[in-house]
C-alpha atoms as a PDB file:
ATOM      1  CA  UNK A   1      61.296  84.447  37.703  1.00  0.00           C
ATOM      2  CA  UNK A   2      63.831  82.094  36.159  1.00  0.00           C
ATOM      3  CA  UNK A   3      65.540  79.769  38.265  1.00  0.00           C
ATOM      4  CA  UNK A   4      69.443  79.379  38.670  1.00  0.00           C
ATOM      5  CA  UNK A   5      70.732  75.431  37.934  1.00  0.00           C
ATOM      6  CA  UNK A   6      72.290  75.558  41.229  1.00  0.00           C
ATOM      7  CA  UNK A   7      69.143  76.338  43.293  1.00  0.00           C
ATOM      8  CA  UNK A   8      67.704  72.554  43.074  1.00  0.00           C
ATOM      9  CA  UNK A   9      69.505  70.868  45.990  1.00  0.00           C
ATOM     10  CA  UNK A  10      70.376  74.170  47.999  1.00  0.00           C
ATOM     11  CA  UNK A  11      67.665  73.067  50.684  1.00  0.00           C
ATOM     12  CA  UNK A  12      69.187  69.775  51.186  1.00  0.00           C
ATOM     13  CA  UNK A  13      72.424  70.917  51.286  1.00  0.00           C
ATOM     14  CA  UNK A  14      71.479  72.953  54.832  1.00  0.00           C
ATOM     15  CA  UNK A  15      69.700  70.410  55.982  1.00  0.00           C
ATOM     16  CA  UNK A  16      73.257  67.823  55.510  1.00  0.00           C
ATOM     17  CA  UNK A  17      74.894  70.808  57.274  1.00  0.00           C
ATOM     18  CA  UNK A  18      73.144  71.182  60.078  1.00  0.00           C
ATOM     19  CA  UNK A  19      73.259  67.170  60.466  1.00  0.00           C
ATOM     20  CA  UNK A  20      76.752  67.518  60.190  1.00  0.00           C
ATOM     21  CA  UNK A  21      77.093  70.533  63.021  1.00  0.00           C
ATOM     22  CA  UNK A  22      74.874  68.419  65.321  1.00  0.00           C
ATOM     23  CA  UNK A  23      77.211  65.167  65.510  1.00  0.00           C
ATOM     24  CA  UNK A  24      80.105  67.583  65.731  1.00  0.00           C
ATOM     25  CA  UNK A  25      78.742  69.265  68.687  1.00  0.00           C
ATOM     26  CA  UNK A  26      77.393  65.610  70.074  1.00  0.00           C
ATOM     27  CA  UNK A  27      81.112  63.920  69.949  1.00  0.00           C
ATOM     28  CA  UNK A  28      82.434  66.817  71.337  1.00  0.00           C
ATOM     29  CA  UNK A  29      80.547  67.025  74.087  1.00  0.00           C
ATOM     30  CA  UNK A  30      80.538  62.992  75.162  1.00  0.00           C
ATOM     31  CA  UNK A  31      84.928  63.747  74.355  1.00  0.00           C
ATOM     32  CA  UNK A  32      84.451  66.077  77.548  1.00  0.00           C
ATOM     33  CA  UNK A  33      81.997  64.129  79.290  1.00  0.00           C
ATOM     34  CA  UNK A  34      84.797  61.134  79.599  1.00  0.00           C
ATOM     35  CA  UNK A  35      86.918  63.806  81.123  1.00  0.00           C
ATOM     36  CA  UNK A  36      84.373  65.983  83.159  1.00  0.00           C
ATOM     37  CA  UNK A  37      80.783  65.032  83.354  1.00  0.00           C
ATOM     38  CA  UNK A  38      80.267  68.201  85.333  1.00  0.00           C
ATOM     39  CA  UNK A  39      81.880  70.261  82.476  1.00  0.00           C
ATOM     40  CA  UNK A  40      80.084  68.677  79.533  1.00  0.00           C
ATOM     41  CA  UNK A  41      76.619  69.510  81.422  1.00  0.00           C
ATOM     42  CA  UNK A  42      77.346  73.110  81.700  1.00  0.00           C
ATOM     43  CA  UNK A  43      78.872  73.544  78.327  1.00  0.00           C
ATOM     44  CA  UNK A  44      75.464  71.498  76.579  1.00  0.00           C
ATOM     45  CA  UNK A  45      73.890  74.034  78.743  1.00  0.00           C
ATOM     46  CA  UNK A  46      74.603  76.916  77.629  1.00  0.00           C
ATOM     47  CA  UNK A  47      74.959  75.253  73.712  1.00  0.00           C
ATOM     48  CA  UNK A  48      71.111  74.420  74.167  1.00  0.00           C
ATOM     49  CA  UNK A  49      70.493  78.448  75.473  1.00  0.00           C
ATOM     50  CA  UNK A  50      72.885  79.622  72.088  1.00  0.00           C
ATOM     51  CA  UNK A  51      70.804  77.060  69.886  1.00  0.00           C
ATOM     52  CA  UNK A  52      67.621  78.603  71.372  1.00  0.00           C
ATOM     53  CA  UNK A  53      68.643  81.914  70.672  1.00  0.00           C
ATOM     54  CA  UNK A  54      69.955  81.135  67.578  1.00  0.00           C
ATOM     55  CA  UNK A  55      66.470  79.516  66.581  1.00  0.00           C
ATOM     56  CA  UNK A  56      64.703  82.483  67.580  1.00  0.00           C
ATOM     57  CA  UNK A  57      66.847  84.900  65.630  1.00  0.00           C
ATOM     58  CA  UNK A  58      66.091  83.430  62.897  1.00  0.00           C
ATOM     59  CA  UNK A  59      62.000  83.883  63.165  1.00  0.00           C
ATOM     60  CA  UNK A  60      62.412  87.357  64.520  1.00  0.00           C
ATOM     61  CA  UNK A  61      64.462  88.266  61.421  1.00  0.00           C
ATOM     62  CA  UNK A  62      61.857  86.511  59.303  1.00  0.00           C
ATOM     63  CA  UNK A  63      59.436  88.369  60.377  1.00  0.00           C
ATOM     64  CA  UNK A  64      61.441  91.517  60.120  1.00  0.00           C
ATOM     65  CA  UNK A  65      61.891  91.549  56.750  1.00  0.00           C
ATOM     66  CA  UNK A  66      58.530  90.611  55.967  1.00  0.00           C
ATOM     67  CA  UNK A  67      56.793  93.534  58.185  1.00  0.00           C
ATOM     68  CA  UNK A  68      59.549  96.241  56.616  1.00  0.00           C
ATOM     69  CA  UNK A  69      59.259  95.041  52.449  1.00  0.00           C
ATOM     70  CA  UNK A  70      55.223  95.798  53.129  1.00  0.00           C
ATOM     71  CA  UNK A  71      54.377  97.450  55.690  1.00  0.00           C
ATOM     72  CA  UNK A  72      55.860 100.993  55.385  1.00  0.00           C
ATOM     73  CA  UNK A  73      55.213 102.020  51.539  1.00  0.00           C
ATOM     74  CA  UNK A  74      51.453 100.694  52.163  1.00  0.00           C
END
C-alpha cells in the first residue's frame, strides 16, 4: 500500500484542530461568564454532555465498522 505525500502530518493536523476548537469554546464561555455566570454553567454543561456524546460516537462507529468489514462474510 503506497502512501500519499500528504498523509505525513494529517494526524497532527487534528490534533492542532481540536486545540484550536477547545480555546474557542474556553473564551467563549469565560465571554459569557463576565455577563452570566449562571448562563456559562449551563451552556459548559450541556457542551461537556455534546463532547461526551460526541466522544462516544466516535468508538461506537469504530467498532461498527470493524464488526461489519469481518464479521458477516466469515
Amino acid at each position: 500500500m503506497k502512501k500519499e505525500p500528504g498523509d505525513a502530518g494529517g494526524g497532527r493536523v487534528l490534533v492542532v484542530l481540536v486545540v484550536l476548537e477547545v480555546l474557542f469554546v474556553l473564551v467563549a464561555l469565560a465571554g459569557l461568564a463576565l455577563w452570566s455566570v449562571r448562563g456559562a454553567l449551563v451552556v459548559a454543561g450541556v457542551l461537556g454532555v455534546v463532547a461526551c456524546e460526541r466522544a462516544l460516537a466516535d468508538r461506537r462507529g469504530g467498532r461498527r465498522a470493524a464488526d461489519t468489514a469481518g464479521g458477516e462474510g466469515s
